[in-house]
Protein backbone atom coordinates (compact mmCIF):
# COMPACT_ATOMS: atom_id res chain seq x y z
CA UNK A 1 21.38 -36.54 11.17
CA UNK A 2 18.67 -35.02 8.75
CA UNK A 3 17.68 -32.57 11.20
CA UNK A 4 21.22 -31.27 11.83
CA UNK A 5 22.39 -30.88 8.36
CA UNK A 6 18.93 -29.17 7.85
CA UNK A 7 19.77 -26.56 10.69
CA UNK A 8 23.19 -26.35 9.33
CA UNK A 9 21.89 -25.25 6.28
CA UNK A 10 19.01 -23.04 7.41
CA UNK A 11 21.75 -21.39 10.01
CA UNK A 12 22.65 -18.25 8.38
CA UNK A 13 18.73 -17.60 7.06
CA UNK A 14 17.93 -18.09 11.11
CA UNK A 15 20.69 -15.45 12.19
CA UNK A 16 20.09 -12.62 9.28
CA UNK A 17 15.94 -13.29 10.63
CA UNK A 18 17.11 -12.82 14.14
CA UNK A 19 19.29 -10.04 13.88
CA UNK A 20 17.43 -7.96 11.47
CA UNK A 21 13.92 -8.60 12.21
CA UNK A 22 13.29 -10.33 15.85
CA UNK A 23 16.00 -8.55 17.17
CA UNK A 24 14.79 -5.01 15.92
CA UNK A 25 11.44 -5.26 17.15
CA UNK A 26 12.85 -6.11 20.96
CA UNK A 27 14.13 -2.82 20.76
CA UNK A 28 11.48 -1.23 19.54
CA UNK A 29 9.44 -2.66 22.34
CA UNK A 30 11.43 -1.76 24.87
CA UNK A 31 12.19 1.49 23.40
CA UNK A 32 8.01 1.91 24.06
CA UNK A 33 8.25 1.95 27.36
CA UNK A 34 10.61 5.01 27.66
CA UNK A 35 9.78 8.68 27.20
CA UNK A 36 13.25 9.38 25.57
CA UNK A 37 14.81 11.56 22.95
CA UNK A 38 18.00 9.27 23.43
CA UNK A 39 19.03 12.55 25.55
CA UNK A 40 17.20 12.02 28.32
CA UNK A 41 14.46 8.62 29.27
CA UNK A 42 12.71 8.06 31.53
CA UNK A 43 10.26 5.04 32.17
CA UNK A 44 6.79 5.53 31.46
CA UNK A 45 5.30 1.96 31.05
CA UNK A 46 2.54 1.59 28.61
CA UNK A 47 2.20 5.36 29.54
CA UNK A 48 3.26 6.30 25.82
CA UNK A 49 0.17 3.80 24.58
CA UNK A 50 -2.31 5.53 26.50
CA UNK A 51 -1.10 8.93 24.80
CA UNK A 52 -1.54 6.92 21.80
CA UNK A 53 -5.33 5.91 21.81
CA UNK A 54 -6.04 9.84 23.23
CA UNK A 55 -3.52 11.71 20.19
CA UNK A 56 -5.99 13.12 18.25
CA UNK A 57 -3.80 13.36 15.05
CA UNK A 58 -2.57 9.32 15.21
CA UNK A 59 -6.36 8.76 15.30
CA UNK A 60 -6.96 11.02 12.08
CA UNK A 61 -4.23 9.79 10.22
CA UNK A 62 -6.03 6.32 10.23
CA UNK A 63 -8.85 7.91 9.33
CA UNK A 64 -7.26 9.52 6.58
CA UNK A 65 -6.04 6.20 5.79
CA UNK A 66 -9.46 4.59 5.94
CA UNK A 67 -10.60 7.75 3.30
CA UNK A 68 -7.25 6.49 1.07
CA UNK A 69 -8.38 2.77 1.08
CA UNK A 70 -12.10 3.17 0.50
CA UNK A 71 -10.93 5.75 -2.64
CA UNK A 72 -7.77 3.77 -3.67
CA UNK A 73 -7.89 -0.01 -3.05
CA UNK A 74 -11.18 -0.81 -5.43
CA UNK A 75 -10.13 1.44 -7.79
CA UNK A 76 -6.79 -0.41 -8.09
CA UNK A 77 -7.91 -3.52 -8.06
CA UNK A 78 -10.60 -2.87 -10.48
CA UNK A 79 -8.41 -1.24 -13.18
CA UNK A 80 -4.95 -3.64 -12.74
CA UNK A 81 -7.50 -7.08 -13.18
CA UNK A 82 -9.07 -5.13 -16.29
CA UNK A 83 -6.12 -4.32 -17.50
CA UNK A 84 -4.67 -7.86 -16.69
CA UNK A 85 -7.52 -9.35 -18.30
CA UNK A 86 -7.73 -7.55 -21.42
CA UNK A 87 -4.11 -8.57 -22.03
CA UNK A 88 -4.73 -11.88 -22.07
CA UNK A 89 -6.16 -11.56 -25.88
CA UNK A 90 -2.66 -10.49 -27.02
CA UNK A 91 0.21 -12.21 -28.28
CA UNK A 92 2.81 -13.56 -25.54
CA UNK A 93 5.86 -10.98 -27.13
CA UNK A 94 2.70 -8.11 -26.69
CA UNK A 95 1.96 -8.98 -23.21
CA UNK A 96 5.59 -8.86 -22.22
CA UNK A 97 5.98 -5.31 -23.90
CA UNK A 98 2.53 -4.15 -22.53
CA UNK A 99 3.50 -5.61 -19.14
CA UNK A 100 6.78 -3.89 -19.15
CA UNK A 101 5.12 -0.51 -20.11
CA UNK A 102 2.82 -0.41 -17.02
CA UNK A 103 5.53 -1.24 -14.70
CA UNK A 104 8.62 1.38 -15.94
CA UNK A 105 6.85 4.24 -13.86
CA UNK A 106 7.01 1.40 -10.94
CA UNK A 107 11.16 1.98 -11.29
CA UNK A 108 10.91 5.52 -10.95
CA UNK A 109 12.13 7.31 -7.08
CA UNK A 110 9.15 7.88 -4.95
CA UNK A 111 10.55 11.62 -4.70
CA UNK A 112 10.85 11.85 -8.23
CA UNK A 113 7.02 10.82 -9.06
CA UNK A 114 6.27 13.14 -6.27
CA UNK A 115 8.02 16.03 -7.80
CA UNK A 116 6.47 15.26 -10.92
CA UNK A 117 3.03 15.53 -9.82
CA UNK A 118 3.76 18.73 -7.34
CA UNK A 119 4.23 20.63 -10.55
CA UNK A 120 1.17 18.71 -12.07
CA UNK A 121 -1.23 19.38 -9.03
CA UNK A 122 0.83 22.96 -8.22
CA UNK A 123 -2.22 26.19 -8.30
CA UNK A 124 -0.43 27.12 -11.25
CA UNK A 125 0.01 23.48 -12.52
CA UNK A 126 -1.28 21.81 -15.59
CA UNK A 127 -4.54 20.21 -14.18
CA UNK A 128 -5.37 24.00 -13.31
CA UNK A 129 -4.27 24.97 -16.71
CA UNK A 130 -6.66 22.45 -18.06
CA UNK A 131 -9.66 22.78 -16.06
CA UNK A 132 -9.21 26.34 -17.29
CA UNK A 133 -10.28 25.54 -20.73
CA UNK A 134 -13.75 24.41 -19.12
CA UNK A 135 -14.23 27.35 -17.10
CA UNK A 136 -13.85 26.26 -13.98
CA UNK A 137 -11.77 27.81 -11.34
CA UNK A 138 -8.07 26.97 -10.23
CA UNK A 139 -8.24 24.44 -6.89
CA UNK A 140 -6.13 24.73 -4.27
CA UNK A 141 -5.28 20.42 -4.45
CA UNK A 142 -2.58 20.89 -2.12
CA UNK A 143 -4.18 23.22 1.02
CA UNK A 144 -7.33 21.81 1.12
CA UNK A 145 -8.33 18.89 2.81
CA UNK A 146 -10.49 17.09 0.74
CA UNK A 147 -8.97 18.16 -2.34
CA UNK A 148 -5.40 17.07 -0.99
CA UNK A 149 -6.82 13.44 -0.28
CA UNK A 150 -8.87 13.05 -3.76
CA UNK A 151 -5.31 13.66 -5.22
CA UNK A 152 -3.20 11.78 -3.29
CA UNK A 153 -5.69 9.06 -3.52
CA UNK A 154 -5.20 10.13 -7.47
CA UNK A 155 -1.59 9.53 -6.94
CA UNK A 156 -1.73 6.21 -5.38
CA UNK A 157 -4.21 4.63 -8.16
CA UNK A 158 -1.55 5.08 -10.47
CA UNK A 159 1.90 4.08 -8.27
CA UNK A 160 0.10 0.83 -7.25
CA UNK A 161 -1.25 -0.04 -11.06
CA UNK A 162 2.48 -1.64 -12.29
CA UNK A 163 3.29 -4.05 -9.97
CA UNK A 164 -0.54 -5.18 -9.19
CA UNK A 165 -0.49 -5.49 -12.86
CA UNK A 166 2.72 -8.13 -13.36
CA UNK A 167 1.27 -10.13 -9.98
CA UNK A 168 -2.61 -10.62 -11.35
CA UNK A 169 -0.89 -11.44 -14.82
CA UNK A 170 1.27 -14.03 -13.57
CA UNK A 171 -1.64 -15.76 -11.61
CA UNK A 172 -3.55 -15.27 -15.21
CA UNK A 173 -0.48 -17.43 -16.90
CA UNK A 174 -0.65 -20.15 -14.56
CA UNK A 175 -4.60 -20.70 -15.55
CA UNK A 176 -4.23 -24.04 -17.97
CA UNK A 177 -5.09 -23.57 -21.36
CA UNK A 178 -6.93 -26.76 -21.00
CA UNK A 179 -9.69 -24.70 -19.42
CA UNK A 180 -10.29 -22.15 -21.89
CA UNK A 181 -10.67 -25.10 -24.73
CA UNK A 182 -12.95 -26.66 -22.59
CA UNK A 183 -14.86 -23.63 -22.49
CA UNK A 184 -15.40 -23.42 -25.96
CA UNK A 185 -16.29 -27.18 -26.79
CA UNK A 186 -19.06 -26.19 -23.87
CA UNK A 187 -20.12 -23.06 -26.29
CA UNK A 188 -19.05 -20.60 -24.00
CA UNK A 189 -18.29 -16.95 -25.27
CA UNK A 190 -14.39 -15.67 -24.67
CA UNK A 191 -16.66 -13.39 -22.20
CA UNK A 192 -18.22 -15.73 -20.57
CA UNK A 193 -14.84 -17.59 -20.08
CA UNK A 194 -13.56 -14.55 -18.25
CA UNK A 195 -16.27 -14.26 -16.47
CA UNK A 196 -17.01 -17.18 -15.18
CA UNK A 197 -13.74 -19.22 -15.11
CA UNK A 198 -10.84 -16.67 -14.90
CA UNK A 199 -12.28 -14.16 -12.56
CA UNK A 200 -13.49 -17.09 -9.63
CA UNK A 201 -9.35 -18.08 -10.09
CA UNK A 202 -7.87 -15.14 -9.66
CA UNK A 203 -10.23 -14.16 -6.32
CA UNK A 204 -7.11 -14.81 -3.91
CA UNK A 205 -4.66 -12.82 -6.13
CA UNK A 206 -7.49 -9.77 -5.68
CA UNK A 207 -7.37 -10.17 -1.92
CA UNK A 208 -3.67 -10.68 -1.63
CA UNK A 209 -3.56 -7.63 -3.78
CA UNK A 210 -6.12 -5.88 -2.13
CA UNK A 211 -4.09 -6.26 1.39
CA UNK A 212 -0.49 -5.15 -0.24
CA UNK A 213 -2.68 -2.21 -1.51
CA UNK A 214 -4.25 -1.47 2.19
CA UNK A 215 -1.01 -2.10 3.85
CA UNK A 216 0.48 0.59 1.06
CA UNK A 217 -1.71 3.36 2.07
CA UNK A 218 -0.76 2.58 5.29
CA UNK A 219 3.09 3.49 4.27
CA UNK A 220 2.18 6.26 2.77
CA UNK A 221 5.97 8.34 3.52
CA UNK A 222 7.53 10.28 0.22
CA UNK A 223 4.35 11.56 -1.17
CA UNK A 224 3.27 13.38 1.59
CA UNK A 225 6.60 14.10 2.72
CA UNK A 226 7.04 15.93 -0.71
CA UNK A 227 3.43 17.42 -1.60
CA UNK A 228 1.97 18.54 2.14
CA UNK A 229 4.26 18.42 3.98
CA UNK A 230 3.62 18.22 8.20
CA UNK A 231 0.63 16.13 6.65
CA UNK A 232 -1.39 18.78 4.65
CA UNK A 233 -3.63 21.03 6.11
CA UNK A 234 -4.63 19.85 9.70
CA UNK A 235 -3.15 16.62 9.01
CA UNK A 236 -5.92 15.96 6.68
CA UNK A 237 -3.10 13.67 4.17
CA UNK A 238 -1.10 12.20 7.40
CA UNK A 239 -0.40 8.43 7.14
CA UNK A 240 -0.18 6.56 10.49
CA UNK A 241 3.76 5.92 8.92
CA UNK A 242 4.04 9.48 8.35
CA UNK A 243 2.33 10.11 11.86
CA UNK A 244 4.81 8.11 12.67
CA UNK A 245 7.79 9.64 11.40
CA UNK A 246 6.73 13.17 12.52
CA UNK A 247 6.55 12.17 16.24
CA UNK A 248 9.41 10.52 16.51
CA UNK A 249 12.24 12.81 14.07
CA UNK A 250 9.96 15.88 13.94
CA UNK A 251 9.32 16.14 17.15
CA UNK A 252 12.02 14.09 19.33
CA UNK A 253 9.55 11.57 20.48
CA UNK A 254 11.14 8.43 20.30
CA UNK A 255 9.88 6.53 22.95
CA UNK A 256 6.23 7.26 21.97
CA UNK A 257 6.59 6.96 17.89
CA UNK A 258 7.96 3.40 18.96
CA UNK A 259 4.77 2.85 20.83
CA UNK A 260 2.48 3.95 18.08
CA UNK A 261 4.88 2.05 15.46
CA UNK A 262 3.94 -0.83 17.66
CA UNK A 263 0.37 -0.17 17.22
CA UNK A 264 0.19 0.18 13.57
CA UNK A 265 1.85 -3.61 13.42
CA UNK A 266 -0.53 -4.94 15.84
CA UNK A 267 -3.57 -3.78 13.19
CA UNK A 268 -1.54 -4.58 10.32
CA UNK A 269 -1.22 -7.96 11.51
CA UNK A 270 -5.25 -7.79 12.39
CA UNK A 271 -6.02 -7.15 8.70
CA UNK A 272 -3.79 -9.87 7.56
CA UNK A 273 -6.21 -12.33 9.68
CA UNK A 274 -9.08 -11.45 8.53
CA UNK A 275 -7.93 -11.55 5.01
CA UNK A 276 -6.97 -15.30 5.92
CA UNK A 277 -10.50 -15.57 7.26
CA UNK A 278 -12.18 -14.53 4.43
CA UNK A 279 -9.89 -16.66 2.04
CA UNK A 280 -10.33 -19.83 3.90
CA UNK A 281 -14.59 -18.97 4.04
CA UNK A 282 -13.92 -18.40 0.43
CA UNK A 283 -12.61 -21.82 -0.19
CA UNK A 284 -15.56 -23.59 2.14
């Protein structure tokens, strides 16, 4: 009787899960094993993953994604628990109002904060105009490679800083107080404390914010789209999302951006095991 009133009750949650996640990734499958522009298909087996592991610009863009996460993920992670942590020496009512002020630029459109920084990164833009007061020469961010990655690396250090922010604060709140006076009747410094006692806690808040960061780069879509677009110069800033996106509604290849889209879960999912793994070596 418990088990059908449960059901009951977790029916509609079961059919919204089946129709809008289970369901859509049937199609996509099957979608992957069709060279089709919904004009025309024709079946090509795991043809279109073959392509995959041989298209030299789905390869780059996870190497450009590798360049993102190696620039952007320990920077992140390194300013939002500093910034979490230095917060914690302020007043409830001032770490409300200081959490609030690092998130507002969270609320802000993606095209919007890519806009913004366009004009900011632009050869004629204001970092130009102020690396011109140290003599040095107006760069190109935006056309070449390197200098297109350092900034949209840049540009993801400070989207990602808000909401990392709010998530290593609230794992900071739920630290008992009980801890911190039994620090000090042990003589240890508020340093030490932090240290030693609040940055051991907050290790699986750093890796479950260090995946949402890796999985970010890894969606990558409105920045690119807006600053290099067709994914910079030789794809140098080309997400495997963007990738994505270009091969199947830039260039009419459903069928095969299915397959890749495919791909990219399969080593999402991958880096979501091992960041189990090293959580539950962590805990040993």
């Amino acid at each position: 009787m418990k088990l059908r009133a449960a059901l009951l009750l977790l029916a509609p949650a079961i059919v919204f899960f089946l129709f809008s996640f289970v369901w859509p990734i049937i199609m996509v499958v099957r979608l992957s094993l069709f060279d089709t522009n919904y004009i025309a298909s024709t079946f090509v087996g795991l043809g279109n993953f073959a392509d995959a592991f041989h298209d030299k610009y789905f390869i780059k863009s996870f190497f450009n994604a590798f360049i993102f996460v190696i620039f952007v993920v320990p920077l992140t992670i390194l300013i939002t628990t500093s910034i979490a942590i230095f917060l914690m020496d302020f007043s409830k009512r001032m770490q409300s109002i200081s959490r609030f002020i690092v998130y507002v630029p969270a609320l802000a459109s993606g095209y919007i904060i890519a806009l913004l920084w366009k004009w900011f990164l632009m050869r004629e833009g204001l970092l130009n105009h102020a690396l011109s007061f140290l003599n040095i020469e107006p760069i190109s961010w935006l056309f070449l490679p390197w200098a297109a990655r350092v900034a949209l690396s840049g540009i993801e250090v400070v989207s990602g800083l808000g909401v990392l922010v709010v998530l290593l604060a609230a794992s900071l709140q739920a630290i008992p107080d009980e801890l911190y006076d039994a620090a000090l009747i042990d003589g240890a410094t508020n340093r030490q404390y932090k240290r030693f006692i609040v940055l051991p806690l907050l290790v699986p808040t750093i890796l479950l914010a260090s995946l949402l960061e890796t999985i970010g780069v890894m969606k990558i879509w409105s920045t690119i789209y807006i600053l290099t677009p067709e994914g910079g110069p030789d794809g140098a800033t080309a997400s495997p999302v963007y990738e994505i996106f270009l091969t199947a509604f830039h260039h009419g290849k459903h069928g095969y951006g299915a397959a890749k889209g495919i791909l990219l879960m399969i080593i999402i999912a991958a880096i979501i095991l091992i960041k189990q793994r090293i959580e539950k070596a962590a805990k040993k």
